[in-house]
N, C-alpha and C. Protein backbone atom coordinates (compact mmCIF):
# COMPACT_ATOMS: atom_id res chain seq x y z
N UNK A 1 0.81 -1.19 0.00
CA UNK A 1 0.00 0.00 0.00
C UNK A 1 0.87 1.27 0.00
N UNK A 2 2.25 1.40 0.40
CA UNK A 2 2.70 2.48 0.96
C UNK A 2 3.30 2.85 -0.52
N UNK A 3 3.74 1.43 -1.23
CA UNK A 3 3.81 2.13 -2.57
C UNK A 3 3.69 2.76 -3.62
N UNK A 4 2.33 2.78 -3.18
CA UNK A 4 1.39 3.49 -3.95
C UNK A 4 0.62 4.73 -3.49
N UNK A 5 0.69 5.00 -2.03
CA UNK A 5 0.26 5.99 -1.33
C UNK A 5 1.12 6.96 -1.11
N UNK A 6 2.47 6.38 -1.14
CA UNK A 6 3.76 7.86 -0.71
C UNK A 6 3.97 8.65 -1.83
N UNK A 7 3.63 8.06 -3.20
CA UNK A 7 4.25 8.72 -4.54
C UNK A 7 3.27 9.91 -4.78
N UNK A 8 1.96 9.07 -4.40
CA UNK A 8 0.47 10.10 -4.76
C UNK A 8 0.55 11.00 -3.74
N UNK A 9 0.83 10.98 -2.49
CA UNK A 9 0.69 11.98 -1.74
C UNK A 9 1.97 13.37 -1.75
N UNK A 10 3.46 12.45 -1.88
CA UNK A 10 4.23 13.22 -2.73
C UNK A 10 4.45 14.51 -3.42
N UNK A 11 3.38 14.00 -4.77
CA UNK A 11 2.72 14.78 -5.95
C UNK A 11 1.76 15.57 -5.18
N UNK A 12 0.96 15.28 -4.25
CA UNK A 12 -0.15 16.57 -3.68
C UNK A 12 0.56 17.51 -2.92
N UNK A 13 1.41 17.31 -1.99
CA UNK A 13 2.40 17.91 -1.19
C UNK A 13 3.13 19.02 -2.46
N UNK A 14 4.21 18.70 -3.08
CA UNK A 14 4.74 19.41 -3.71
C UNK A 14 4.04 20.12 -4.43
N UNK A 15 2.53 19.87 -5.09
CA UNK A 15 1.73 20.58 -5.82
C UNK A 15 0.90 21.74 -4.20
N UNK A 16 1.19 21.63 -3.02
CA UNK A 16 0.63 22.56 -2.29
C UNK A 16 -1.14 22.00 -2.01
N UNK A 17 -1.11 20.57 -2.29
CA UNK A 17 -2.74 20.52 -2.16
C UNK A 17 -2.82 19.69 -0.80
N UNK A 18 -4.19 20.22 -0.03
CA UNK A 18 -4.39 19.46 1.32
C UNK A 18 -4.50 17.91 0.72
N UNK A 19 -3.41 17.41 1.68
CA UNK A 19 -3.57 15.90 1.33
C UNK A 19 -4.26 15.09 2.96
N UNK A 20 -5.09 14.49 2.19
CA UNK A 20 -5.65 13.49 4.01
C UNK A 20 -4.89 12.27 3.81
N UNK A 21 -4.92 11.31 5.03
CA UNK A 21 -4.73 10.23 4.64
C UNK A 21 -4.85 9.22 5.74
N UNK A 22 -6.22 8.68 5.65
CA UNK A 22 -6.60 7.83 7.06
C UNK A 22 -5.97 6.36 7.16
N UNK A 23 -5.68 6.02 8.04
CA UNK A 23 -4.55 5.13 8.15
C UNK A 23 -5.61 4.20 8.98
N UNK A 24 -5.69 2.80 8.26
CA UNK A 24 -6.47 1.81 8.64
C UNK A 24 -5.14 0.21 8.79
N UNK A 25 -5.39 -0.71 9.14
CA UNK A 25 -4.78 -1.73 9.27
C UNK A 25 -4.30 -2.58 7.92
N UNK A 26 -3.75 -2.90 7.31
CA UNK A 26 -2.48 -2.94 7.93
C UNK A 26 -1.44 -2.33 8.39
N UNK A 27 -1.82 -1.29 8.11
CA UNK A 27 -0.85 0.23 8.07
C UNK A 27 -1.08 0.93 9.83
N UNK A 28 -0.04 1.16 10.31
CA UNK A 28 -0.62 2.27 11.47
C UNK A 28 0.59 3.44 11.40
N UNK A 29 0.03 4.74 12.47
CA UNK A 29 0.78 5.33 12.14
C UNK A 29 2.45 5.51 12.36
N UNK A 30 2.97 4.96 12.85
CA UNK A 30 4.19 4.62 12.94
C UNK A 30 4.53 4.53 11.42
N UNK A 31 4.76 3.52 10.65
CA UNK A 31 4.92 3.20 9.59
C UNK A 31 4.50 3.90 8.95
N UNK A 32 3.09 5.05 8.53
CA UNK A 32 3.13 6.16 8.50
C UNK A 32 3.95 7.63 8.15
N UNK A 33 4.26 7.65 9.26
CA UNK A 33 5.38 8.30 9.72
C UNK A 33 6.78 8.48 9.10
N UNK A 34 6.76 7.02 9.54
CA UNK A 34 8.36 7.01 8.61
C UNK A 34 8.35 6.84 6.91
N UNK A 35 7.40 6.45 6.17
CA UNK A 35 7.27 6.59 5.22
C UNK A 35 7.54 8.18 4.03
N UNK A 36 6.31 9.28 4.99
CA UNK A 36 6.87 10.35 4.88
C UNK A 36 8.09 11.17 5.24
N UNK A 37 8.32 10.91 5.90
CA UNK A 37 9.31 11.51 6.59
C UNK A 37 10.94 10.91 5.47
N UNK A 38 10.81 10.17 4.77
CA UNK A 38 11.40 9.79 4.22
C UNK A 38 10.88 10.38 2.58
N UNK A 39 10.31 11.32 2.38
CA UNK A 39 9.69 11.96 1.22
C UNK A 39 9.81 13.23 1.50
N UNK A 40 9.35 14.16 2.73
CA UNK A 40 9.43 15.34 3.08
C UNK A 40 10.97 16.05 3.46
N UNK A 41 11.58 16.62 2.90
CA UNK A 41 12.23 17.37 3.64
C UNK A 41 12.65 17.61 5.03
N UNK A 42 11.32 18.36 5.17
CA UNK A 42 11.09 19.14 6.68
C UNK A 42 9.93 18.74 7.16
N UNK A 43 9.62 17.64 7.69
CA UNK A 43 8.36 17.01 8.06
C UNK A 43 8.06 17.80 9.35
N UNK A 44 8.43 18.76 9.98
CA UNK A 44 8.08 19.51 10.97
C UNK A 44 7.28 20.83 10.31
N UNK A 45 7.55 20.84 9.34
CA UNK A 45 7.10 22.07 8.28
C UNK A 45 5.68 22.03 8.62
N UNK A 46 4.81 20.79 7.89
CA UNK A 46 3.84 20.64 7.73
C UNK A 46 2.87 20.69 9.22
N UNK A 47 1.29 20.48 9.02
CA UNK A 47 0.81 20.11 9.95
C UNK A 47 0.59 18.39 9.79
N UNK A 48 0.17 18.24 10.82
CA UNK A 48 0.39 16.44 11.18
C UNK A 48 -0.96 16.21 12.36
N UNK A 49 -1.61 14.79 12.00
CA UNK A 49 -2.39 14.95 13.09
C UNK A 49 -1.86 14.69 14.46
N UNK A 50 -3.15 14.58 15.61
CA UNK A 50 -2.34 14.69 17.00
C UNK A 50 -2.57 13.08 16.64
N UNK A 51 -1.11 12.39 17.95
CA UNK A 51 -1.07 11.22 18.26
C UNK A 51 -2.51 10.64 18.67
C-alpha cells in the first residue's frame, strides 16, 4: 500500500494541495510516519495529526 500511497501523496504535497490520509490496518501510524518523513524534507514544516 505504501507504494502506492507515498508517490500520490508526494505529488499533492509538492503541488501545495491538502492531502488526508486515514490510516487503517495494515498500516498504522508509525509506519506512516516514517514513510513520509522519508519523502518530506522538513516534516516539521507541515501540519500532522495529534497522536
Amino acid at each position: 500500500m505504501l507504494d502506492i500511497s507515498i508517490p500520490y501523496l508526494k505529488t499533492g504535497l509538492e503541488n501545495n494541495e491538502f492531502c488526508l490520509w486515514i490510516v487503517s490496518e495494515p498500516l498504522n501510524m508509525e509506519k506512516v510516519k516514517e514513510a513520509l518523513q522519508k519523502i518530506e524534507k522538513n516534516p516539521h514544516k507541515r501540519n500532522s495529526p495529534p497522536d
